[in-house]
PDB file of N, CA and C in Angstrom:
ATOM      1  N   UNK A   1     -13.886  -6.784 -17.575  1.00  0.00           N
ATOM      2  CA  UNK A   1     -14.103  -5.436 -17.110  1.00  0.00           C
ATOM      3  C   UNK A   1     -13.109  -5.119 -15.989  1.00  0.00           C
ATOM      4  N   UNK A   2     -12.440  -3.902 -16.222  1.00  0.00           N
ATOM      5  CA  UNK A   2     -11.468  -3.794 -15.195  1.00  0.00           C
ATOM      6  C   UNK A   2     -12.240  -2.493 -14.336  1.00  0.00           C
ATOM      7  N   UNK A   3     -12.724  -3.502 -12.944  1.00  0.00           N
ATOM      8  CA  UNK A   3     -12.952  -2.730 -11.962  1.00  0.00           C
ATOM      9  C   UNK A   3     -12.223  -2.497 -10.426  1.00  0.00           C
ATOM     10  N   UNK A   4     -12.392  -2.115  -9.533  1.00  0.00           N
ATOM     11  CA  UNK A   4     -11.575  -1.859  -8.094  1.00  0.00           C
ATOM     12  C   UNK A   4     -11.106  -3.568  -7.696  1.00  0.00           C
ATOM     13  N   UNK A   5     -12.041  -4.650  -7.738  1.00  0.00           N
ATOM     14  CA  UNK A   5     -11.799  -6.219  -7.529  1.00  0.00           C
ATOM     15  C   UNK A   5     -10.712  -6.718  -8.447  1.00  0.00           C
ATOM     16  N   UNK A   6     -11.078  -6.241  -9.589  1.00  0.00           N
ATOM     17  CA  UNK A   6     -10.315  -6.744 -10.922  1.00  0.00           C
ATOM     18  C   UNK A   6      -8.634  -6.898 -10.149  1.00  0.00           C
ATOM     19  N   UNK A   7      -8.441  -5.180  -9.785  1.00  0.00           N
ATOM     20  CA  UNK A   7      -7.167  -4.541 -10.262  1.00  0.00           C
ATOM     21  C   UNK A   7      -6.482  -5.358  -8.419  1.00  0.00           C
ATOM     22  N   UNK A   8      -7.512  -5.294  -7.691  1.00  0.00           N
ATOM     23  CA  UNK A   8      -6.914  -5.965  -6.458  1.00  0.00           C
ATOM     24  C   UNK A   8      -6.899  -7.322  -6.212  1.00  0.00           C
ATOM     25  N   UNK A   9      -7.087  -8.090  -7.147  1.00  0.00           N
ATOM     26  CA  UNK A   9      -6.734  -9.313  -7.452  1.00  0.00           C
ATOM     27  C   UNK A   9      -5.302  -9.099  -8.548  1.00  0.00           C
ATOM     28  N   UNK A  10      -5.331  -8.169  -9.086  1.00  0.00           N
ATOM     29  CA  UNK A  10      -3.927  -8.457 -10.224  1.00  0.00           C
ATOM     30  C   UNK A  10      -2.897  -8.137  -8.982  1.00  0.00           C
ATOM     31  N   UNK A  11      -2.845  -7.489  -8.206  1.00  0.00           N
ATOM     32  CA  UNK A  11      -2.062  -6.894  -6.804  1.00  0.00           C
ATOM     33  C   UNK A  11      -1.990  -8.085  -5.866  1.00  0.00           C
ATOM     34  N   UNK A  12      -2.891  -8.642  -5.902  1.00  0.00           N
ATOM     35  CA  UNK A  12      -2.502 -10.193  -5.083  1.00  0.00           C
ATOM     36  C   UNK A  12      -1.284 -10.966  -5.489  1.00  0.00           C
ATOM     37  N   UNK A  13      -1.827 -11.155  -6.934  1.00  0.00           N
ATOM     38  CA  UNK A  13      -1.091 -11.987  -7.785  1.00  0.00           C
ATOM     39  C   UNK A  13       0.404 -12.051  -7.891  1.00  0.00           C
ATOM     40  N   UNK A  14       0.358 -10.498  -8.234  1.00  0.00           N
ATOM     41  CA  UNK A  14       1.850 -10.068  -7.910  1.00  0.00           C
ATOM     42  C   UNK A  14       2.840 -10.151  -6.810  1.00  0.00           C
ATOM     43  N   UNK A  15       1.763  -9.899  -5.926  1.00  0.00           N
ATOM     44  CA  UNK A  15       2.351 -10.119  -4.148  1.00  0.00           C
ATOM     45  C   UNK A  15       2.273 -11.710  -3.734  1.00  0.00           C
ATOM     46  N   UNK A  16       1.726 -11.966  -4.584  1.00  0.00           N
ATOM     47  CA  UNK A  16       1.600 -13.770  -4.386  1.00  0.00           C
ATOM     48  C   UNK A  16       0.665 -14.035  -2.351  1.00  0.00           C
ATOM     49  N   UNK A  17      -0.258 -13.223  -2.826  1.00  0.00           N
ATOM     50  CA  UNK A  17      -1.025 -13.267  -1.326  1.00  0.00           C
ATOM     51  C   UNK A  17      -2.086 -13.513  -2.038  1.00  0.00           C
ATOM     52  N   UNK A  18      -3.243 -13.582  -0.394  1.00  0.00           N
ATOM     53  CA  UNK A  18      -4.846 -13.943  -1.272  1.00  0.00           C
ATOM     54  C   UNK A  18      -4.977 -12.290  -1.318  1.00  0.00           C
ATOM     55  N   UNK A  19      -6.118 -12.076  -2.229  1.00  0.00           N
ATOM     56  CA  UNK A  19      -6.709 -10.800  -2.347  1.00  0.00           C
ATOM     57  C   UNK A  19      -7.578 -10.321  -0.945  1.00  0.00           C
ATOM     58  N   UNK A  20      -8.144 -11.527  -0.353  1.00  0.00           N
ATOM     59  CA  UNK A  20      -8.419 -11.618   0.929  1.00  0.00           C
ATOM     60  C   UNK A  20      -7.910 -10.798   2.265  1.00  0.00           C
ATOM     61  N   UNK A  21      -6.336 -10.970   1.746  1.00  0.00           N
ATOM     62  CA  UNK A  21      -5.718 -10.005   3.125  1.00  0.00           C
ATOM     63  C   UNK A  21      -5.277  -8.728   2.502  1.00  0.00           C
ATOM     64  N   UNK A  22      -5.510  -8.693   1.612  1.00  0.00           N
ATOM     65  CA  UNK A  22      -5.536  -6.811   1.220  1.00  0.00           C
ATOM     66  C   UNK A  22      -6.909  -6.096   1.683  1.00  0.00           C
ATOM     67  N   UNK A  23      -6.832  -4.759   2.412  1.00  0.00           N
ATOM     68  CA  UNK A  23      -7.538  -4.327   2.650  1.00  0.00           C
ATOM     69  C   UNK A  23      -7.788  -3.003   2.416  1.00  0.00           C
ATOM     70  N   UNK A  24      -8.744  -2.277   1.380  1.00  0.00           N
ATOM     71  CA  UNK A  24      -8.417  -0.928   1.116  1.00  0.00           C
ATOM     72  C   UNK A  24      -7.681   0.129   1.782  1.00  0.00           C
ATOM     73  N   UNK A  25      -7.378  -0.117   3.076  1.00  0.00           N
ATOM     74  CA  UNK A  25      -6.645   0.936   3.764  1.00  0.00           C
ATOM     75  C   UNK A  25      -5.207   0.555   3.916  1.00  0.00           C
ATOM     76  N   UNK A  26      -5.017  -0.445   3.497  1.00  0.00           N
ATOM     77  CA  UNK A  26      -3.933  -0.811   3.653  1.00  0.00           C
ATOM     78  C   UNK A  26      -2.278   0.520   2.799  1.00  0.00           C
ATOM     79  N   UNK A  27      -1.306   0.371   3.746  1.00  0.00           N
ATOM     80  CA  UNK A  27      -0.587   1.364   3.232  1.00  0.00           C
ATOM     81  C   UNK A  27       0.548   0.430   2.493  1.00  0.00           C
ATOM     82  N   UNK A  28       0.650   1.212   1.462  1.00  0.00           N
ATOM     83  CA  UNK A  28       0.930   0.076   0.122  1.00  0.00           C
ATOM     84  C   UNK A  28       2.756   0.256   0.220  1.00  0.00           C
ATOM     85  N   UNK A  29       3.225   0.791   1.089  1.00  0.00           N
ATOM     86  CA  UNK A  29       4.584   1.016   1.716  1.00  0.00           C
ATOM     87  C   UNK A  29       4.687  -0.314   2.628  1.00  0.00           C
ATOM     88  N   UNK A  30       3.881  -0.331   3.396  1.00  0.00           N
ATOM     89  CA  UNK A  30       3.585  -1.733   4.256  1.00  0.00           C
ATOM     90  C   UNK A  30       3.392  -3.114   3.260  1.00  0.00           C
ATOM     91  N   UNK A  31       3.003  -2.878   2.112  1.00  0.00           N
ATOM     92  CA  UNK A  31       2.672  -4.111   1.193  1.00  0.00           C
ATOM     93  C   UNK A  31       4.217  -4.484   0.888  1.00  0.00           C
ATOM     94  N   UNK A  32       5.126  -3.399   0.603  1.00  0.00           N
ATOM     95  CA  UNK A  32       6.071  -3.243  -1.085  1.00  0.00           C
ATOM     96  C   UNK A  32       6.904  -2.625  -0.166  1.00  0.00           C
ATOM     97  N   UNK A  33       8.038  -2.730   0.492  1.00  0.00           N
ATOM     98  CA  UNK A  33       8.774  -1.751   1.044  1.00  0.00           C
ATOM     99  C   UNK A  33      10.241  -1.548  -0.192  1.00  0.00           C
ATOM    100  N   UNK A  34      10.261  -2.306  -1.164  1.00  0.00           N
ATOM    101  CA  UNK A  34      11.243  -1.991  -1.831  1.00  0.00           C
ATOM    102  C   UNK A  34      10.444  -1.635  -3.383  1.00  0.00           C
ATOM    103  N   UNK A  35      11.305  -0.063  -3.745  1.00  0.00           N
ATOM    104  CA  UNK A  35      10.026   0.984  -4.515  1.00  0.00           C
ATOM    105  C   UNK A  35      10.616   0.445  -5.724  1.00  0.00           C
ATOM    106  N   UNK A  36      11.832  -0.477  -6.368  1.00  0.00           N
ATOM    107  CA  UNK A  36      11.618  -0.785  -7.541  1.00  0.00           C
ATOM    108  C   UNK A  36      10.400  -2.490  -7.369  1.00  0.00           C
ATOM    109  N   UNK A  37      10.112  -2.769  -6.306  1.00  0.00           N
ATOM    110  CA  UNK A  37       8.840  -3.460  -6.511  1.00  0.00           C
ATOM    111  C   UNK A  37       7.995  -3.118  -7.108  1.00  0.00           C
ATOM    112  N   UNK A  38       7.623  -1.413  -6.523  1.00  0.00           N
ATOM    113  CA  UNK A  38       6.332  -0.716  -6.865  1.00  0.00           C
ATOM    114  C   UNK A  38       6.527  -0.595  -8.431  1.00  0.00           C
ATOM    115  N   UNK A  39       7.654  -0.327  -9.043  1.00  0.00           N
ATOM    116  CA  UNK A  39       7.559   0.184 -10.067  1.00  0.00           C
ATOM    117  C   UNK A  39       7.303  -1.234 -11.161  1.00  0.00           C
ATOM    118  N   UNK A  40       7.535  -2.213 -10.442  1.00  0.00           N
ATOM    119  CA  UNK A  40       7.376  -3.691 -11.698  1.00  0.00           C
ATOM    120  C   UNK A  40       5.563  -3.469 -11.451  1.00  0.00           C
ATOM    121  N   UNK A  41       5.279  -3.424 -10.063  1.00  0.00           N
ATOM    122  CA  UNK A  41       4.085  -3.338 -10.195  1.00  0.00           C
ATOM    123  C   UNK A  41       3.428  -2.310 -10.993  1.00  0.00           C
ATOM    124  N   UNK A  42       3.208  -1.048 -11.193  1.00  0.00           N
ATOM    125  CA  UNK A  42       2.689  -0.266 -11.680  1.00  0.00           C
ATOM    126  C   UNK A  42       2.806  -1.061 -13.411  1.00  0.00           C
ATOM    127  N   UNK A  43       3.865  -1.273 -13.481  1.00  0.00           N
ATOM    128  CA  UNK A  43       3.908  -1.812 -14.871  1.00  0.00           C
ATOM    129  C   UNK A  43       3.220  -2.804 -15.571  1.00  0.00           C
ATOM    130  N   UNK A  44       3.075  -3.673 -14.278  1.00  0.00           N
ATOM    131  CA  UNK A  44       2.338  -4.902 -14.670  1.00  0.00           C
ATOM    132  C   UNK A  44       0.866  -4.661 -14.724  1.00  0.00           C
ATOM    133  N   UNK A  45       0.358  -3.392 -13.927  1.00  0.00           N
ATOM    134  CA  UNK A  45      -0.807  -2.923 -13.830  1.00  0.00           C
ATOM    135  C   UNK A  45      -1.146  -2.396 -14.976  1.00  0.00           C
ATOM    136  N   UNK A  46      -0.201  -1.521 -15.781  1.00  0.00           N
ATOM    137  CA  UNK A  46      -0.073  -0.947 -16.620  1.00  0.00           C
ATOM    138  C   UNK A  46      -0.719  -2.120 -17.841  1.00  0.00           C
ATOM    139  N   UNK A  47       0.265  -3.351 -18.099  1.00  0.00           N
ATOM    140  CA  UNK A  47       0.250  -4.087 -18.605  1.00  0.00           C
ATOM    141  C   UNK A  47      -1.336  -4.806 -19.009  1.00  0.00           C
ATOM    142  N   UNK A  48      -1.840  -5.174 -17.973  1.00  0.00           N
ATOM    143  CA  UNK A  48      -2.762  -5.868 -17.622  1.00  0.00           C
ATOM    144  C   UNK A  48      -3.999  -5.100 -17.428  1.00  0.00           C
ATOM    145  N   UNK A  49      -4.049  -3.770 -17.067  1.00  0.00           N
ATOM    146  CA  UNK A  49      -5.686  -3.048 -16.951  1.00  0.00           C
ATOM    147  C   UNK A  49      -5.452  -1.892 -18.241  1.00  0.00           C
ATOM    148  N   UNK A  50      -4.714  -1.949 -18.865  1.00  0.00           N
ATOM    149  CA  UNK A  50      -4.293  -1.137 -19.555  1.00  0.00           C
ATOM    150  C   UNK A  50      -4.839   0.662 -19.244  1.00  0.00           C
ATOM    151  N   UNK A  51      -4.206   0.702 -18.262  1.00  0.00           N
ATOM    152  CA  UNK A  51      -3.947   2.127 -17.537  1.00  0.00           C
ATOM    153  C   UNK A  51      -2.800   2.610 -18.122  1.00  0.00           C
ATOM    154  N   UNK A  52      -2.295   3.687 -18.392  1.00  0.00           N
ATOM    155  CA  UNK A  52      -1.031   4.243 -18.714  1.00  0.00           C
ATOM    156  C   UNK A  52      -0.950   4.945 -17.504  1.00  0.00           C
ATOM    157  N   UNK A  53      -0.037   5.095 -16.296  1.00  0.00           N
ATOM    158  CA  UNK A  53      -0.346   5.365 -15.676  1.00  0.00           C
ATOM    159  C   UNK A  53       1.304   5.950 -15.503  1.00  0.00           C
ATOM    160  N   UNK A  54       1.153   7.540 -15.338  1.00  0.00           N
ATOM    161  CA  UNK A  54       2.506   8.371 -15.073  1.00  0.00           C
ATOM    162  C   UNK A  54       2.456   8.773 -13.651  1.00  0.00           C
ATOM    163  N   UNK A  55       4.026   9.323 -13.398  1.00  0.00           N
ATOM    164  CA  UNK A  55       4.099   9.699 -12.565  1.00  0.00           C
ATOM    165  C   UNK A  55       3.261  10.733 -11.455  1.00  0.00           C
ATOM    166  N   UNK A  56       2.554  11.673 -11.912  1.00  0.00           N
ATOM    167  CA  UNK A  56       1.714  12.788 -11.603  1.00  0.00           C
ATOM    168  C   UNK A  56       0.569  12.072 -11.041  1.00  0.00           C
ATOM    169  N   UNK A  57      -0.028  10.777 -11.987  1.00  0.00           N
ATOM    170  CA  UNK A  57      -0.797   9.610 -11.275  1.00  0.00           C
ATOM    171  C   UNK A  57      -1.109   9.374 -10.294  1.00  0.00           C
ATOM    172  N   UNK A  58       0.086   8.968  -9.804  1.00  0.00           N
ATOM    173  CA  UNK A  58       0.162   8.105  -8.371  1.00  0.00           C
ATOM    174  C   UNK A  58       0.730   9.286  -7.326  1.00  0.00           C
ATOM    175  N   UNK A  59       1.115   9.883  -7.866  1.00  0.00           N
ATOM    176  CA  UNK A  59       1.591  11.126  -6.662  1.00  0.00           C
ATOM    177  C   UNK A  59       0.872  10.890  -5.179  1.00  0.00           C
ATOM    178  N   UNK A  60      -0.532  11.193  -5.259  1.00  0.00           N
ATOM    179  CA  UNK A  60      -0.876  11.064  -4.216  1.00  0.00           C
ATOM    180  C   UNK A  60      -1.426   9.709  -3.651  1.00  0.00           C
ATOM    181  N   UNK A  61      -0.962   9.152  -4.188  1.00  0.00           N
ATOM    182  CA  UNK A  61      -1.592   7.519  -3.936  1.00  0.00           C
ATOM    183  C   UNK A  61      -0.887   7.113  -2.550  1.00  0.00           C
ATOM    184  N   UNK A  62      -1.583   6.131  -1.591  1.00  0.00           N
ATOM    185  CA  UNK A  62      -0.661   5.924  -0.585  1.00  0.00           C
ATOM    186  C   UNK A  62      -1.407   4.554  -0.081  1.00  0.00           C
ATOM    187  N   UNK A  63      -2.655   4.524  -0.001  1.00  0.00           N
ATOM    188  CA  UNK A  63      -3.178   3.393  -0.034  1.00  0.00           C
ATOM    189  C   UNK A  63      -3.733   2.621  -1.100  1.00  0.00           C
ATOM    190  N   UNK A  64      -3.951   0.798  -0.726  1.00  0.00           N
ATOM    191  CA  UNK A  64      -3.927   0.230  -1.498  1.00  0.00           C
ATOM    192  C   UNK A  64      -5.486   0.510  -2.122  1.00  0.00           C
ATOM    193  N   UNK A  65      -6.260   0.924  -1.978  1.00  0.00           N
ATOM    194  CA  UNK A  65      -7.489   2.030  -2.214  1.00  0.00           C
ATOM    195  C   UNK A  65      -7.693   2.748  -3.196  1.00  0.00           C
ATOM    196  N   UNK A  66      -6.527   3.444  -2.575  1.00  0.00           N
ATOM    197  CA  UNK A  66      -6.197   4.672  -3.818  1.00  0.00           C
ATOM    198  C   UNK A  66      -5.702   4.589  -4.980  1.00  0.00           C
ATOM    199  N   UNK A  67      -4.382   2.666  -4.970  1.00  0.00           N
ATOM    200  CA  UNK A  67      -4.447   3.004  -6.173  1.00  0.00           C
ATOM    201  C   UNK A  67      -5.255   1.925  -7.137  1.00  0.00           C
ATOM    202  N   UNK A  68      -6.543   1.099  -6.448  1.00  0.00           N
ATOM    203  CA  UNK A  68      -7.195   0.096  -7.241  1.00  0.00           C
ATOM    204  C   UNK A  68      -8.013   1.678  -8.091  1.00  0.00           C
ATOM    205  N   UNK A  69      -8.194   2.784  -7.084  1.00  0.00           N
ATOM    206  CA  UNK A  69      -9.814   3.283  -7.540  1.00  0.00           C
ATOM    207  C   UNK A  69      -8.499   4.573  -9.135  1.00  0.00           C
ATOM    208  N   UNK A  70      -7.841   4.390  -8.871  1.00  0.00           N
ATOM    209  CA  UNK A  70      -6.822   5.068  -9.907  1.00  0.00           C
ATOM    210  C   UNK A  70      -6.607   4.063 -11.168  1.00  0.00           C
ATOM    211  N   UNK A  71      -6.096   3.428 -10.950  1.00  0.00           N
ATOM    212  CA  UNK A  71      -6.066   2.153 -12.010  1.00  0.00           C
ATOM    213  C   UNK A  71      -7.390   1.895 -12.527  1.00  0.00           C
ATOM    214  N   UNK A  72      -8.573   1.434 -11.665  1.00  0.00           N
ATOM    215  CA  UNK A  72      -9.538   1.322 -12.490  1.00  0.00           C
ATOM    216  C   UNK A  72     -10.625   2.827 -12.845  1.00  0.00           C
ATOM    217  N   UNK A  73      -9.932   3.987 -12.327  1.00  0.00           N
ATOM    218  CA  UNK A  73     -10.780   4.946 -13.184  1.00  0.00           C
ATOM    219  C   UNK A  73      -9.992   5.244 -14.730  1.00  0.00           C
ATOM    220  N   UNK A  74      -8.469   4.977 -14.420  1.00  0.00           N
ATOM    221  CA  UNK A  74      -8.051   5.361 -15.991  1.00  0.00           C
ATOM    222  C   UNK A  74      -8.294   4.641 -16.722  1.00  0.00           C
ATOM    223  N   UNK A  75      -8.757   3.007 -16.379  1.00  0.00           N
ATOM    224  CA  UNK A  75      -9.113   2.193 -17.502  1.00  0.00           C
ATOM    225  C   UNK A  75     -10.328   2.090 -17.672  1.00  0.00           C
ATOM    226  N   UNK A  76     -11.054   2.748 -17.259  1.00  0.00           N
ATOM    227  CA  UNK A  76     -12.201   2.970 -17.746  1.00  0.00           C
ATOM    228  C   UNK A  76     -12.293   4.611 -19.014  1.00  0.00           C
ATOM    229  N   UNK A  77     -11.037   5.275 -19.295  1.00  0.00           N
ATOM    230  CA  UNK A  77     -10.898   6.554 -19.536  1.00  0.00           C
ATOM    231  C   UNK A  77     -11.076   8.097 -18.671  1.00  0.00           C
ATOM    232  N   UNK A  78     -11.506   7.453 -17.530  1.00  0.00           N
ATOM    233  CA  UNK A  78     -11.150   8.989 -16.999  1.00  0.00           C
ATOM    234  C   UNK A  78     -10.245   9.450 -17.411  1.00  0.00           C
ATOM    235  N   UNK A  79     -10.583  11.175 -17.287  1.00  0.00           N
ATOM    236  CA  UNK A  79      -9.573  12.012 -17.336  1.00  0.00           C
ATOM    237  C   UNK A  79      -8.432  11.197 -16.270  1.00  0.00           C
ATOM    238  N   UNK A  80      -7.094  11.408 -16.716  1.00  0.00           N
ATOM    239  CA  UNK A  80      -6.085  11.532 -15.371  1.00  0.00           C
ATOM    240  C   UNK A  80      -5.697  12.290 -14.590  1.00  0.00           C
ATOM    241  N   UNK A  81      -6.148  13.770 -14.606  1.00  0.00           N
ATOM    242  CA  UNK A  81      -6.208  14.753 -14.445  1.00  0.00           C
ATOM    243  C   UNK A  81      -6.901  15.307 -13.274  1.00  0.00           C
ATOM    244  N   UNK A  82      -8.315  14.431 -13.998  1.00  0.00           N
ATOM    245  CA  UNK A  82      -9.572  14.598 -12.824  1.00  0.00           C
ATOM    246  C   UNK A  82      -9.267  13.175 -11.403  1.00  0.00           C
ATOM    247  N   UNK A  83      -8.811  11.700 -11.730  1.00  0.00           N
ATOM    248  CA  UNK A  83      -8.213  11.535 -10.974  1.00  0.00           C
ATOM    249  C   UNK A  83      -7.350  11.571  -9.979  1.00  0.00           C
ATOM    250  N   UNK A  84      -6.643  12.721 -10.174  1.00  0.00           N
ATOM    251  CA  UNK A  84      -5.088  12.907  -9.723  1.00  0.00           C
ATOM    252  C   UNK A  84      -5.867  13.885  -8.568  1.00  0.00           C
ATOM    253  N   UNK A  85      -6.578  15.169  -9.536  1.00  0.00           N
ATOM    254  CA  UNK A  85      -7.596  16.413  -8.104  1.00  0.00           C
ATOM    255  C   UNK A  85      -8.260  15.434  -7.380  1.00  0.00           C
ATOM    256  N   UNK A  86      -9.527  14.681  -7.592  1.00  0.00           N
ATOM    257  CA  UNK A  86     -10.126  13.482  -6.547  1.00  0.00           C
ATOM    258  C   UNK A  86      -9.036  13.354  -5.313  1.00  0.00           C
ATOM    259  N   UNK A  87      -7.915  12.476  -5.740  1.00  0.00           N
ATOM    260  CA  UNK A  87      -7.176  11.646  -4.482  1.00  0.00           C
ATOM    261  C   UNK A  87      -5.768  12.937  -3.883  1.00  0.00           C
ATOM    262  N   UNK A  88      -5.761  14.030  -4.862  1.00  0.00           N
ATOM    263  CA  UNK A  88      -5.030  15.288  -3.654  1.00  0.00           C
ATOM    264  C   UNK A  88      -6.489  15.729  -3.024  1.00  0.00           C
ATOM    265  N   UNK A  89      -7.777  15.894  -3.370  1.00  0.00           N
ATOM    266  CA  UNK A  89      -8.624  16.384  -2.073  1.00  0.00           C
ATOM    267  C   UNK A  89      -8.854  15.335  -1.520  1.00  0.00           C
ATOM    268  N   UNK A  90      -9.110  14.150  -1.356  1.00  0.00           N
ATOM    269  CA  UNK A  90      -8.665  12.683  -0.593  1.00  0.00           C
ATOM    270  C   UNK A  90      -7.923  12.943   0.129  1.00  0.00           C
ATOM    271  N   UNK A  91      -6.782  13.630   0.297  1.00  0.00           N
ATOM    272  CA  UNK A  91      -5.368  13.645   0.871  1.00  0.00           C
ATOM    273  C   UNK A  91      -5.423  14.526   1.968  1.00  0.00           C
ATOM    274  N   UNK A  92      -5.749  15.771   1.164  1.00  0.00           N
ATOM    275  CA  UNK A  92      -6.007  17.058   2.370  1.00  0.00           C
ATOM    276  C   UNK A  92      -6.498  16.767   2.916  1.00  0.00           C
ATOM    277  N   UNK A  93      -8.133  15.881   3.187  1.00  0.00           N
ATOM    278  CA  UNK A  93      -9.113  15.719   4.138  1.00  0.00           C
ATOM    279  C   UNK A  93      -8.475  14.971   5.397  1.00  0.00           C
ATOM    280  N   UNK A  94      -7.436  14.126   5.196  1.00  0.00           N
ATOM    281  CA  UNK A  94      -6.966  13.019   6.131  1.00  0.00           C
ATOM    282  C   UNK A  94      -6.110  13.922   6.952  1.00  0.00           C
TER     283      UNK A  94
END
């Protein structure tokens, strides 16, 4: 079952850290400072939770939070759509 733990353990893995020192608030710029990292990652996420996950996606993504609860709402089938409104009113509020 790919849930918020699932997808932040595959993000460990990748980062070769424990899942331990990730912390939902964490700013995933601070994780990954080089963005073709991000993009092996998204892929491998892609790969592995089977999210299809486009650009419009992650738009507002910024923490590591934002994008376990993204990854594991599209693999569960959420809309992506309805994800994407969720984490821009997420955004405005901050």
């Amino acid at each position: 079952m790919v849930d918020k733990d699932f997808v932040k353990d595959k993000i460990a893995a990748f980062l070769k850290i424990s899942a331990d020192d990730l912390q939902e608030g964490t700013v995933l710029s601070n994780l990954i400072a080089d963005s073709f990292m991000i993009v092996e990652l998204m892929i491998e996420l892609e790969e592995t939770c089977g999210a299809r996950l486009q650009q419009e996606d992650v738009k507002h993504v910024k923490t590591l939070g934002d994008l376990t609860s993204v990854v594991a709402s599209l693999s569960h089938g959420r809309s992506a759509k309805r994800v994407r409104d969720e984490l821009a009113l997420s955004a405005e509020e901050v």
